[in-house]
PDB file of N, CA and C in Angstrom:
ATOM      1  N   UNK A   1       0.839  -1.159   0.000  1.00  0.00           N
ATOM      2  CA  UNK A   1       0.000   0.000   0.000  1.00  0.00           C
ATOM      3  C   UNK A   1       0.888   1.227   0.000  1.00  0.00           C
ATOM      4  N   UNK A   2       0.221   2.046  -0.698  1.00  0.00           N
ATOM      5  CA  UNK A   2       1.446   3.211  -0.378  1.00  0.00           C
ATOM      6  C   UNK A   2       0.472   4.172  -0.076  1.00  0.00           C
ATOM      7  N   UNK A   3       0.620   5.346   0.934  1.00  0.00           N
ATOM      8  CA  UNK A   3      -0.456   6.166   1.607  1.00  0.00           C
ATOM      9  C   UNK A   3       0.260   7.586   1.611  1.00  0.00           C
ATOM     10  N   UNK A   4      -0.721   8.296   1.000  1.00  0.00           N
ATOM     11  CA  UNK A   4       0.359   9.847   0.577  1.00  0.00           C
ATOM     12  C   UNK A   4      -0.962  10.890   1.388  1.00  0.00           C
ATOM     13  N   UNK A   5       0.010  11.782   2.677  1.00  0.00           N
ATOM     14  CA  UNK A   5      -0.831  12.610   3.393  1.00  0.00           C
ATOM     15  C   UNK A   5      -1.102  12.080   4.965  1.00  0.00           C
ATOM     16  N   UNK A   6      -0.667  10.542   4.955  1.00  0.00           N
ATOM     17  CA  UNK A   6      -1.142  10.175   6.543  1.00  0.00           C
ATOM     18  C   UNK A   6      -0.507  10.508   7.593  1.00  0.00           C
ATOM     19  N   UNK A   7      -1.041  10.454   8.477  1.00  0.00           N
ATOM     20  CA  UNK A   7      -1.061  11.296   9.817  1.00  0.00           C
ATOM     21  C   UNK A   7      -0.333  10.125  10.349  1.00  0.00           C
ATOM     22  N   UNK A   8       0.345  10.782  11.925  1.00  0.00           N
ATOM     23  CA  UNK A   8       1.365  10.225  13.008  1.00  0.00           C
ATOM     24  C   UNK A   8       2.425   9.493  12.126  1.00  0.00           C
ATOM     25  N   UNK A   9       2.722   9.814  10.948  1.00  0.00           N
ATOM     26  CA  UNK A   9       4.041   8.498  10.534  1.00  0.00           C
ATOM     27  C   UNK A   9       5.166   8.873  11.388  1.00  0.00           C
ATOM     28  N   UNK A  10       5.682   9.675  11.963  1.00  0.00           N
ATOM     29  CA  UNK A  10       6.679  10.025  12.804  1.00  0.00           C
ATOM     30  C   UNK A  10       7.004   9.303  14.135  1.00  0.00           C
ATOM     31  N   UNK A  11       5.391   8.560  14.452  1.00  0.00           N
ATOM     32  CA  UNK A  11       5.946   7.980  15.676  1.00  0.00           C
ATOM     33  C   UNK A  11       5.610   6.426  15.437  1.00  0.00           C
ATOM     34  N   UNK A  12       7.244   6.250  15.978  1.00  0.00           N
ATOM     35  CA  UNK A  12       6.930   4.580  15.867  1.00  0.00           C
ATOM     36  C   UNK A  12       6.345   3.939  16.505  1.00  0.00           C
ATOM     37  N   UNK A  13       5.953   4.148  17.894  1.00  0.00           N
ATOM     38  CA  UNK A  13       5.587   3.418  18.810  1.00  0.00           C
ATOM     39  C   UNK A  13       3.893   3.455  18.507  1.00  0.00           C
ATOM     40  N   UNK A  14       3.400   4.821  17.937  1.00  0.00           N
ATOM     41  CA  UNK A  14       1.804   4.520  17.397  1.00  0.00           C
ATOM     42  C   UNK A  14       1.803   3.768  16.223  1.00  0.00           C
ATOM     43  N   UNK A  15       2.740   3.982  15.374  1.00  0.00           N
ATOM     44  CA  UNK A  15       2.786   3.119  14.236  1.00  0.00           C
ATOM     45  C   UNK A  15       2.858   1.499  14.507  1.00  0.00           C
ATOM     46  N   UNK A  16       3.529   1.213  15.306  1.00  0.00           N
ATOM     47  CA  UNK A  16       3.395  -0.109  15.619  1.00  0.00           C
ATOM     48  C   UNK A  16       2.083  -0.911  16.536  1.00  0.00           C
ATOM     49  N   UNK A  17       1.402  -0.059  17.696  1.00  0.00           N
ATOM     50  CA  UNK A  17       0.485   0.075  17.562  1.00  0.00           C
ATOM     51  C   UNK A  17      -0.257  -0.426  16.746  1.00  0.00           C
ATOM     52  N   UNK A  18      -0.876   0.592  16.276  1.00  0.00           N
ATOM     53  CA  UNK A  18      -1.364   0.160  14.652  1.00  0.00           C
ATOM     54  C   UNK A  18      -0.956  -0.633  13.677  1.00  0.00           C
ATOM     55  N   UNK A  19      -0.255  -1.056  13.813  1.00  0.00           N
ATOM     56  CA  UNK A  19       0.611  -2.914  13.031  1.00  0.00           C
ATOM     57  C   UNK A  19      -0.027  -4.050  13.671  1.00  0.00           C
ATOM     58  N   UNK A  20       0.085  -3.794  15.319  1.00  0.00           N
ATOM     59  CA  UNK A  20      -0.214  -4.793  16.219  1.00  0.00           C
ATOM     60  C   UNK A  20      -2.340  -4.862  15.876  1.00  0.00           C
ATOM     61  N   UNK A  21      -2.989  -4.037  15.887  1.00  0.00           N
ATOM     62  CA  UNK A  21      -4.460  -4.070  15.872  1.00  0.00           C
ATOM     63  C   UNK A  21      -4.448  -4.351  14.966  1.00  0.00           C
ATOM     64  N   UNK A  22      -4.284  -3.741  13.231  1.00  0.00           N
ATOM     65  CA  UNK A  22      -4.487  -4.372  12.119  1.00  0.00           C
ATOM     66  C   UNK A  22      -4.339  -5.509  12.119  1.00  0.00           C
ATOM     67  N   UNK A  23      -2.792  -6.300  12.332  1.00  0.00           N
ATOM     68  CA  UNK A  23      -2.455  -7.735  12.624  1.00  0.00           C
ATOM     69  C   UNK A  23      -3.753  -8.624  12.919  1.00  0.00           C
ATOM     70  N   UNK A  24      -4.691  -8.340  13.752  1.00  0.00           N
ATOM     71  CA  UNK A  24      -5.123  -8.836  14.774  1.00  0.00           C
ATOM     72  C   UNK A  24      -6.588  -9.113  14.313  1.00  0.00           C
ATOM     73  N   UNK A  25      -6.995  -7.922  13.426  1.00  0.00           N
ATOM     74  CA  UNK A  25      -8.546  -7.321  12.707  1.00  0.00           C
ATOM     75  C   UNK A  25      -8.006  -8.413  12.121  1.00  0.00           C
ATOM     76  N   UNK A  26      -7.036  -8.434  10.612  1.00  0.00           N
ATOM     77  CA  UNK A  26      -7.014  -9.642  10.211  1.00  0.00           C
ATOM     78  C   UNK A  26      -6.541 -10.559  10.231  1.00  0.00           C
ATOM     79  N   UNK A  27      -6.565 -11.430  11.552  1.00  0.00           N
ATOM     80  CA  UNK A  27      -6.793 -12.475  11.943  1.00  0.00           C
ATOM     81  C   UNK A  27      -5.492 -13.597  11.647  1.00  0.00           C
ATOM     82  N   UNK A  28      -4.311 -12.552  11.731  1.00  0.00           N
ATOM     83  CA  UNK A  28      -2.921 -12.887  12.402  1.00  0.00           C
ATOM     84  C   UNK A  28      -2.728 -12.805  13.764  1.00  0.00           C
ATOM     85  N   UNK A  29      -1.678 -13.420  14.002  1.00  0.00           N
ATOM     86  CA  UNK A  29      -0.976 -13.714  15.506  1.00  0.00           C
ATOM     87  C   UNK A  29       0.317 -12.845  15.065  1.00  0.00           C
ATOM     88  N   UNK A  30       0.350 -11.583  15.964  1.00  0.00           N
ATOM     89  CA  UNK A  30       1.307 -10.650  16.120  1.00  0.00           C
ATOM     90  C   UNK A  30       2.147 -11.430  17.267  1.00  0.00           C
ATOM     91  N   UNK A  31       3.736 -11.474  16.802  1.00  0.00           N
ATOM     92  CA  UNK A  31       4.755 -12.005  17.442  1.00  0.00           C
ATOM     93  C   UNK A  31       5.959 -10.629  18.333  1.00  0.00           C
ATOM     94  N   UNK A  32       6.734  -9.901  17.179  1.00  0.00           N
ATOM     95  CA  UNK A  32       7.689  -9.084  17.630  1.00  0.00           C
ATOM     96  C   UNK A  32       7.156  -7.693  16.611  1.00  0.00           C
ATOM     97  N   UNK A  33       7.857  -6.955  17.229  1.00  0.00           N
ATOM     98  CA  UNK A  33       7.473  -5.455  16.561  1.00  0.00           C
ATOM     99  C   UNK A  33       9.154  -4.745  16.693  1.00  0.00           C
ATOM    100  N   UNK A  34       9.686  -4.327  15.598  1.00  0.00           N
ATOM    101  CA  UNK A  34      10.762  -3.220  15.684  1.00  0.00           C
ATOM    102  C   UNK A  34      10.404  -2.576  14.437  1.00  0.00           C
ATOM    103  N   UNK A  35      11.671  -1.986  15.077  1.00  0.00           N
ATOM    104  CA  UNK A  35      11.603  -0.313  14.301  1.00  0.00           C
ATOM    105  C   UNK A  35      12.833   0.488  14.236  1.00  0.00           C
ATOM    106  N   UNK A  36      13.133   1.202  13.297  1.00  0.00           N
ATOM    107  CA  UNK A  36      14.519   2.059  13.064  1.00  0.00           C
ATOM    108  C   UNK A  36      13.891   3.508  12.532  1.00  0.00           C
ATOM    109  N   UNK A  37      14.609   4.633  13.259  1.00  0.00           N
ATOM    110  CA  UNK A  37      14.025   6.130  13.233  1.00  0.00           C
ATOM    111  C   UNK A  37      15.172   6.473  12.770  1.00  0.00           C
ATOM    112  N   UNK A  38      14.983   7.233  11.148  1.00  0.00           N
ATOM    113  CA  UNK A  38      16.402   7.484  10.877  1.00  0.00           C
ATOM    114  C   UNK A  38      15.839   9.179  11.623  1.00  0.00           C
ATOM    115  N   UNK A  39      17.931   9.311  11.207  1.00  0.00           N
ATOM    116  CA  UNK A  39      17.880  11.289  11.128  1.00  0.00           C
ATOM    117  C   UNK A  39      18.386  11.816   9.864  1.00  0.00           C
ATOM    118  N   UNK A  40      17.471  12.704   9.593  1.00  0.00           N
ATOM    119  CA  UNK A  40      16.665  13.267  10.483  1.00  0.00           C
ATOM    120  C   UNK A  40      14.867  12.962  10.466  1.00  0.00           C
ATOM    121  N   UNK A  41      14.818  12.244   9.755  1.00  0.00           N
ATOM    122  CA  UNK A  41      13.524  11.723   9.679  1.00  0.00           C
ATOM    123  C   UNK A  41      13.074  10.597   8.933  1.00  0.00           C
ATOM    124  N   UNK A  42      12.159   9.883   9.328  1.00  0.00           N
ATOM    125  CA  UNK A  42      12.040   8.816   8.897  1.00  0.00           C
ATOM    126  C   UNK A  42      11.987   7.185   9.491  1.00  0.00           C
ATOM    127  N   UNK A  43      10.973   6.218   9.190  1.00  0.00           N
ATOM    128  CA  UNK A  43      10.866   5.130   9.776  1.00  0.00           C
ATOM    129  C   UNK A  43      11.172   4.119   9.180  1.00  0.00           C
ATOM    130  N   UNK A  44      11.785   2.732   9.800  1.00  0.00           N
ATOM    131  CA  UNK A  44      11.643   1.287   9.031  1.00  0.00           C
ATOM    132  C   UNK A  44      10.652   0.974  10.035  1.00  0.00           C
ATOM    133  N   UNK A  45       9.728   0.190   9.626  1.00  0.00           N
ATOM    134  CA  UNK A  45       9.364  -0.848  11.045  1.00  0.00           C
ATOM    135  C   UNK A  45       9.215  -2.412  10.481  1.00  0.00           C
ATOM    136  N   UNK A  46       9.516  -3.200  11.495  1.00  0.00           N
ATOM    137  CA  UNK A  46       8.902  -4.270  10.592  1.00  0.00           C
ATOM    138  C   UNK A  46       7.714  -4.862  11.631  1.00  0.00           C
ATOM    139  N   UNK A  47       6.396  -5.775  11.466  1.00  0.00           N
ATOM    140  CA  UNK A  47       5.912  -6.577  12.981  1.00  0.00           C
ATOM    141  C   UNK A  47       5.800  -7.985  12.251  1.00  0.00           C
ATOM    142  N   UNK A  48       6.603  -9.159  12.649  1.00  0.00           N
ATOM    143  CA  UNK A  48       6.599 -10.362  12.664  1.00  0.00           C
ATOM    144  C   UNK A  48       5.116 -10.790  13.154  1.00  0.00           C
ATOM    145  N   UNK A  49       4.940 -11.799  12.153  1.00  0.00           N
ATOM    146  CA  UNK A  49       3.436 -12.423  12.352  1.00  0.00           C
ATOM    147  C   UNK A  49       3.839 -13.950  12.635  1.00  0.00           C
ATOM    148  N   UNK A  50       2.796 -14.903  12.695  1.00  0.00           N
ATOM    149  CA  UNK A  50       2.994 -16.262  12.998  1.00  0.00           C
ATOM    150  C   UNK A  50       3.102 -16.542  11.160  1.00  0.00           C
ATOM    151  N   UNK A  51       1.922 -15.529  10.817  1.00  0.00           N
ATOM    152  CA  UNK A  51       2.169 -15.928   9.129  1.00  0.00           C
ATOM    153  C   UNK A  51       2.670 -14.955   8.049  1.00  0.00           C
ATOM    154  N   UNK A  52       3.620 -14.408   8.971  1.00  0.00           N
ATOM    155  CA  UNK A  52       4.688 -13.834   7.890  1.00  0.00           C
ATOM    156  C   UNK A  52       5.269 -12.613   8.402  1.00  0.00           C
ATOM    157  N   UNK A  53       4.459 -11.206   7.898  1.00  0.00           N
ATOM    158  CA  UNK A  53       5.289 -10.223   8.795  1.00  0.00           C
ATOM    159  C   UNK A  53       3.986  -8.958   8.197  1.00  0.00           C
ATOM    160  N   UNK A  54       4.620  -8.029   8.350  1.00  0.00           N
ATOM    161  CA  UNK A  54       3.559  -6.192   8.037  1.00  0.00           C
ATOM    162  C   UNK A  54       5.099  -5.315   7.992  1.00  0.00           C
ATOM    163  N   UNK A  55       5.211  -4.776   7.061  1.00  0.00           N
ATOM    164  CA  UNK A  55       6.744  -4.037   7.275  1.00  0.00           C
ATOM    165  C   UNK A  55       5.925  -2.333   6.611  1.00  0.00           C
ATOM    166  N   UNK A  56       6.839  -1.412   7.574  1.00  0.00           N
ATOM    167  CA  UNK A  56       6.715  -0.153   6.802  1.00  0.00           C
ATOM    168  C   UNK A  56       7.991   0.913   6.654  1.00  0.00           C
ATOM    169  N   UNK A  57       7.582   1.570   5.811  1.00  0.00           N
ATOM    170  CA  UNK A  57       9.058   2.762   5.152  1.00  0.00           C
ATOM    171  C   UNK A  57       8.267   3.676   5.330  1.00  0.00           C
ATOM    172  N   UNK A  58       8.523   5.143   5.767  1.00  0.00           N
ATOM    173  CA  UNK A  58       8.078   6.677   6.358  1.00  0.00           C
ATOM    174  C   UNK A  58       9.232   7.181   5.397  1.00  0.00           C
ATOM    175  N   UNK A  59       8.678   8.211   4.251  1.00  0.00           N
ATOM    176  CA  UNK A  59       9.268   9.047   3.806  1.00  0.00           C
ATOM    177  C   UNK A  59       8.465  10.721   4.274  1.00  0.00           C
ATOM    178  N   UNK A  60       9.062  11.523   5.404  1.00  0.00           N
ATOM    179  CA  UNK A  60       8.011  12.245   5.581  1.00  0.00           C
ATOM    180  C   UNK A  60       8.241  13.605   4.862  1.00  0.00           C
ATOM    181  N   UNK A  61       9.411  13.730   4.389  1.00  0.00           N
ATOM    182  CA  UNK A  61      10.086  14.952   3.277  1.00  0.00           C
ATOM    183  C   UNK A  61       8.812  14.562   2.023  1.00  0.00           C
ATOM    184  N   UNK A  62       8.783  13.442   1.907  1.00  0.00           N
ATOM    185  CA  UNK A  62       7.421  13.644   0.348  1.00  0.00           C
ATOM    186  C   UNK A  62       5.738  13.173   1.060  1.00  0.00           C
ATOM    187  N   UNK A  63       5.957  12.828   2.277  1.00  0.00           N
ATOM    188  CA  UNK A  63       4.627  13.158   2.400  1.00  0.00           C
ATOM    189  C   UNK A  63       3.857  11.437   2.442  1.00  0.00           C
ATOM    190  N   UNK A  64       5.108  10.872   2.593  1.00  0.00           N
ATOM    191  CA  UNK A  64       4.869   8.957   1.858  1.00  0.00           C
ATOM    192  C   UNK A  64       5.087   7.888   2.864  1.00  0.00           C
ATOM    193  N   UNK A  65       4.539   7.031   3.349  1.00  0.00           N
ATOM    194  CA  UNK A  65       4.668   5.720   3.962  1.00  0.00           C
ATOM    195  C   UNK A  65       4.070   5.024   2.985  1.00  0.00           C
ATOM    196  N   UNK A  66       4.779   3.858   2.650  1.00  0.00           N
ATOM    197  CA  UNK A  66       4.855   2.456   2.198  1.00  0.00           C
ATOM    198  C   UNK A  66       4.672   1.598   3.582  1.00  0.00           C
ATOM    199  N   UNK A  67       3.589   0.981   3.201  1.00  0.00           N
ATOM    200  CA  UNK A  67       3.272  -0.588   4.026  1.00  0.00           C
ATOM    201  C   UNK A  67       3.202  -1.709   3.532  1.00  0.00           C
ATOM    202  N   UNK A  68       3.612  -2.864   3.860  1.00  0.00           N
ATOM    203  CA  UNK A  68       3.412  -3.944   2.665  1.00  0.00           C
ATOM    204  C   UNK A  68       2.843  -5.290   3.669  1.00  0.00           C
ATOM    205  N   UNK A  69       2.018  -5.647   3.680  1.00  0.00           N
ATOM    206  CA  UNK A  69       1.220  -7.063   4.081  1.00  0.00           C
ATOM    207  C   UNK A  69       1.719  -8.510   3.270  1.00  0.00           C
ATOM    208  N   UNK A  70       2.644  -8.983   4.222  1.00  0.00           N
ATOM    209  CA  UNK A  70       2.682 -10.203   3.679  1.00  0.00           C
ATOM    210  C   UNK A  70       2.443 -11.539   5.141  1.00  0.00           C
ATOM    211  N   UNK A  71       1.742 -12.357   4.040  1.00  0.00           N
ATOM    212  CA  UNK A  71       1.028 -12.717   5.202  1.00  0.00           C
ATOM    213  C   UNK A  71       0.492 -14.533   4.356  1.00  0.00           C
ATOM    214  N   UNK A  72       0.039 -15.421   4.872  1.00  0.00           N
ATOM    215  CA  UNK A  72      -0.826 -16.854   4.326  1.00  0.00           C
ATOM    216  C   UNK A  72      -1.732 -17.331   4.867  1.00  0.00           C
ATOM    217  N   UNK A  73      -2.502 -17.895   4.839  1.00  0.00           N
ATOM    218  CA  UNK A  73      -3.313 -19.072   5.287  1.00  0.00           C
ATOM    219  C   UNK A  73      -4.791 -18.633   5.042  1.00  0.00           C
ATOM    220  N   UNK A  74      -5.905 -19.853   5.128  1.00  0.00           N
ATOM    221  CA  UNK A  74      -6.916 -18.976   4.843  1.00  0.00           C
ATOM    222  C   UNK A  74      -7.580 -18.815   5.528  1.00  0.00           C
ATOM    223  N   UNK A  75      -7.089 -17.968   6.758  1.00  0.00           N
ATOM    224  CA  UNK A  75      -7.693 -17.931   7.983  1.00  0.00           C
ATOM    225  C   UNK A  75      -7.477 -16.240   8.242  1.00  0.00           C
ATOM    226  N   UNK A  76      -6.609 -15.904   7.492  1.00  0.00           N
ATOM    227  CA  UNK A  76      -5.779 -14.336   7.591  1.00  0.00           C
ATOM    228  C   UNK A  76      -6.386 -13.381   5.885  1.00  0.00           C
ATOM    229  N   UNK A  77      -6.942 -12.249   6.760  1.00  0.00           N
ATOM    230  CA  UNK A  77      -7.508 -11.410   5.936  1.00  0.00           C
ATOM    231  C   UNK A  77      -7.012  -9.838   5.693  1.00  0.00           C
ATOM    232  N   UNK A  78      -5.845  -9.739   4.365  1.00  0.00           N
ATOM    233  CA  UNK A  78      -5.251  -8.278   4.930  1.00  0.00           C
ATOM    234  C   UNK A  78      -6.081  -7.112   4.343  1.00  0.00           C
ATOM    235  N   UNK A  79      -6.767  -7.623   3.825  1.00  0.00           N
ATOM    236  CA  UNK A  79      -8.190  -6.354   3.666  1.00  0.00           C
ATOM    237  C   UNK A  79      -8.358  -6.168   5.133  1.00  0.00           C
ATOM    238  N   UNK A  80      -8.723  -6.236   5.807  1.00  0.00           N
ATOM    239  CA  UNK A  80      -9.235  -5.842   6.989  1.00  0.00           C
ATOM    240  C   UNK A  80      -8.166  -5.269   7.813  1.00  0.00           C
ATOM    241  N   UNK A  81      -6.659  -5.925   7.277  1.00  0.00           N
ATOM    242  CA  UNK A  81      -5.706  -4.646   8.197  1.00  0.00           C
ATOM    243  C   UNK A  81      -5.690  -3.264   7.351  1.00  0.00           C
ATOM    244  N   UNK A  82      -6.087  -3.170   5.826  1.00  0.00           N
ATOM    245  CA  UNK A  82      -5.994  -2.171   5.381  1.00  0.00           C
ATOM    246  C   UNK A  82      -6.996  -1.009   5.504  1.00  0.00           C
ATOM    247  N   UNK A  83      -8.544  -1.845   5.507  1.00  0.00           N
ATOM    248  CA  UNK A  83      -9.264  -0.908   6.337  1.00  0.00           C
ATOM    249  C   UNK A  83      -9.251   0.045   7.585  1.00  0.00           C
ATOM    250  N   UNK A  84      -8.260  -1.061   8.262  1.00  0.00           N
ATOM    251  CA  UNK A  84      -8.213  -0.635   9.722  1.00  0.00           C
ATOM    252  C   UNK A  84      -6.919   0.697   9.617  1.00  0.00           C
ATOM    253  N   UNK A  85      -6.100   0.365   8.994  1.00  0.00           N
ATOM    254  CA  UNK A  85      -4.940   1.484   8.577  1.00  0.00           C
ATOM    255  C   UNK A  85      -5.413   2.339   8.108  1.00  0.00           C
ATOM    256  N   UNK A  86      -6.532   2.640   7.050  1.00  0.00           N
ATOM    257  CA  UNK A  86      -6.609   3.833   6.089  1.00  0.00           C
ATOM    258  C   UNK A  86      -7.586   4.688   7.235  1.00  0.00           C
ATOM    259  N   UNK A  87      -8.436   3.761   8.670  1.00  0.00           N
ATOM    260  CA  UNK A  87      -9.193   4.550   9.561  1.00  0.00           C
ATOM    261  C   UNK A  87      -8.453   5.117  10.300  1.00  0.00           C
ATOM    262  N   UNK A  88      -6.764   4.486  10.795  1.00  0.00           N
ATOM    263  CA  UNK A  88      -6.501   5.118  11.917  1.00  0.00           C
ATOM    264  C   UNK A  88      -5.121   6.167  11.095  1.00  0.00           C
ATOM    265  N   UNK A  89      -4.677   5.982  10.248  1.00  0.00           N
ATOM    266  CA  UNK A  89      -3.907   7.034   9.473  1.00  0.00           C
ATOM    267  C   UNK A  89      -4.117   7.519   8.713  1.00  0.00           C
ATOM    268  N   UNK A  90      -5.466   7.765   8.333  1.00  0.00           N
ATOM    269  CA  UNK A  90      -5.989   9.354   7.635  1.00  0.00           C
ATOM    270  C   UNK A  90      -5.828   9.577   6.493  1.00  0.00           C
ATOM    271  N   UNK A  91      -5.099   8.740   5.344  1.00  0.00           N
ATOM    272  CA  UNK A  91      -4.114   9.181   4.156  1.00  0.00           C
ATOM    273  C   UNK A  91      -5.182  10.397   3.121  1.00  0.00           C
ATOM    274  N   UNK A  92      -4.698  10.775   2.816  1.00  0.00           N
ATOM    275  CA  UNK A  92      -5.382  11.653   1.798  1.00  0.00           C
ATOM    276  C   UNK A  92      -5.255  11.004   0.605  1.00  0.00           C
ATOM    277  N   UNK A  93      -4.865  10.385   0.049  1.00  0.00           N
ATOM    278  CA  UNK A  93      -4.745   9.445  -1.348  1.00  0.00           C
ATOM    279  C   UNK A  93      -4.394   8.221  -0.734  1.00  0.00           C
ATOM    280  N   UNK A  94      -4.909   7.198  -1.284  1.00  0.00           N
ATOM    281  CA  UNK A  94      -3.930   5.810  -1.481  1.00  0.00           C
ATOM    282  C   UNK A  94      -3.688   5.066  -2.687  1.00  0.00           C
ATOM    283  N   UNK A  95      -2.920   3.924  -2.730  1.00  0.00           N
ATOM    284  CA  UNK A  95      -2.621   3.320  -3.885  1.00  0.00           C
ATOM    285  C   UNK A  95      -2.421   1.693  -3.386  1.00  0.00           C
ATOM    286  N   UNK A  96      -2.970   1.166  -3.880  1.00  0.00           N
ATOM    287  CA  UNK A  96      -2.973  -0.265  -3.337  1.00  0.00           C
ATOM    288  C   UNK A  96      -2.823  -1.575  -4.341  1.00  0.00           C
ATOM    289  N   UNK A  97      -1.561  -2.259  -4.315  1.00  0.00           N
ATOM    290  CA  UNK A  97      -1.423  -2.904  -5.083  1.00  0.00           C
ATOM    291  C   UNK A  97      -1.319  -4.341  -4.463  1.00  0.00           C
ATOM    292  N   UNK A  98      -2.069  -5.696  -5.225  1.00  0.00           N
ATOM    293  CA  UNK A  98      -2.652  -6.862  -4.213  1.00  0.00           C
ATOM    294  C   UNK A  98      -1.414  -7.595  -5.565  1.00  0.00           C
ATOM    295  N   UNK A  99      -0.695  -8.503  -5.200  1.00  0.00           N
ATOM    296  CA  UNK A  99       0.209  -9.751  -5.950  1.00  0.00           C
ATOM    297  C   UNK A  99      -0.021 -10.974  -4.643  1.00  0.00           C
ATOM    298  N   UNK A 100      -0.505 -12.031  -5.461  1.00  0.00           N
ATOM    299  CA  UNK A 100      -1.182 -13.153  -4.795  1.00  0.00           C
ATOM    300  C   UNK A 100       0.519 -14.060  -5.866  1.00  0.00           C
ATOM    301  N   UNK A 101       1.281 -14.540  -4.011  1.00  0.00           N
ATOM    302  CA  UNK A 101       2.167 -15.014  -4.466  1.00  0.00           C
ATOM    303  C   UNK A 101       2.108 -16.614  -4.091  1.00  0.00           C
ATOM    304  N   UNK A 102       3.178 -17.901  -4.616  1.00  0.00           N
ATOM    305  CA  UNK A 102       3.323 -19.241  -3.988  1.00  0.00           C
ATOM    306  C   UNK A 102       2.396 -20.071  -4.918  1.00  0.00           C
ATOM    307  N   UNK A 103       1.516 -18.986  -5.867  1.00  0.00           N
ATOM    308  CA  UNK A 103       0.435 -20.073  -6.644  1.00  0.00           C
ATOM    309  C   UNK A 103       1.074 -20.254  -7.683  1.00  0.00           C
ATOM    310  N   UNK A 104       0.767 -21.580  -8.694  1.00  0.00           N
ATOM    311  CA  UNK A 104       1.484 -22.131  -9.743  1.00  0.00           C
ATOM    312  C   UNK A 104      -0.146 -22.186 -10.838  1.00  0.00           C
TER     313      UNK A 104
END
């Protein structure tokens, strides 16, 4: 997903937060959560799942966080972490691109 305009990308600890509830809406098992704050600005985070992970990049000079959902089973729904993201970070545009990978 890439989200241009959203609110709090600066803090990691809400950002992760919000990794951990999305995780959870869809119906992953949230494991570990980190994060790297560059300077002078800017985030990595990643949150480890049981089925895979949620990673994000904070560009806040253009206004940009990248999130990417990777995730399996058919028990786990990342529509529903993306809903839950676009409610609690505000974006003013988004762009959302779905690649359904492992199938032959």
């Amino acid at each position: 997903m890439d989200f241009w305009g959203a609110q709090q990308v600066e803090d990691p600890k809400k950002l992760g937060e919000f990794l951990i509830e999305a995780a959870k809406k869809a119906g992953n098992t949230p494991l570990k959560f980190s994060y790297h704050k560059f300077n002078p600005h800017g985030i990595t985070g990643i949150l480890l799942l049981a089925e895979s992970h949620i990673a994000f990049h904070s560009w806040p000079e253009f206004d940009y966080l990248a999130i990417d959902i990777f995730t399996c089973g058919k028990k786990t729904f990342p529509e529903k972490a993306l809903r839950y993201l676009k409610q609690k970070l505000k974006p003013k545009k988004i762009k959302v691109l779905k690649i359904e990978r492992g199938k032959i």
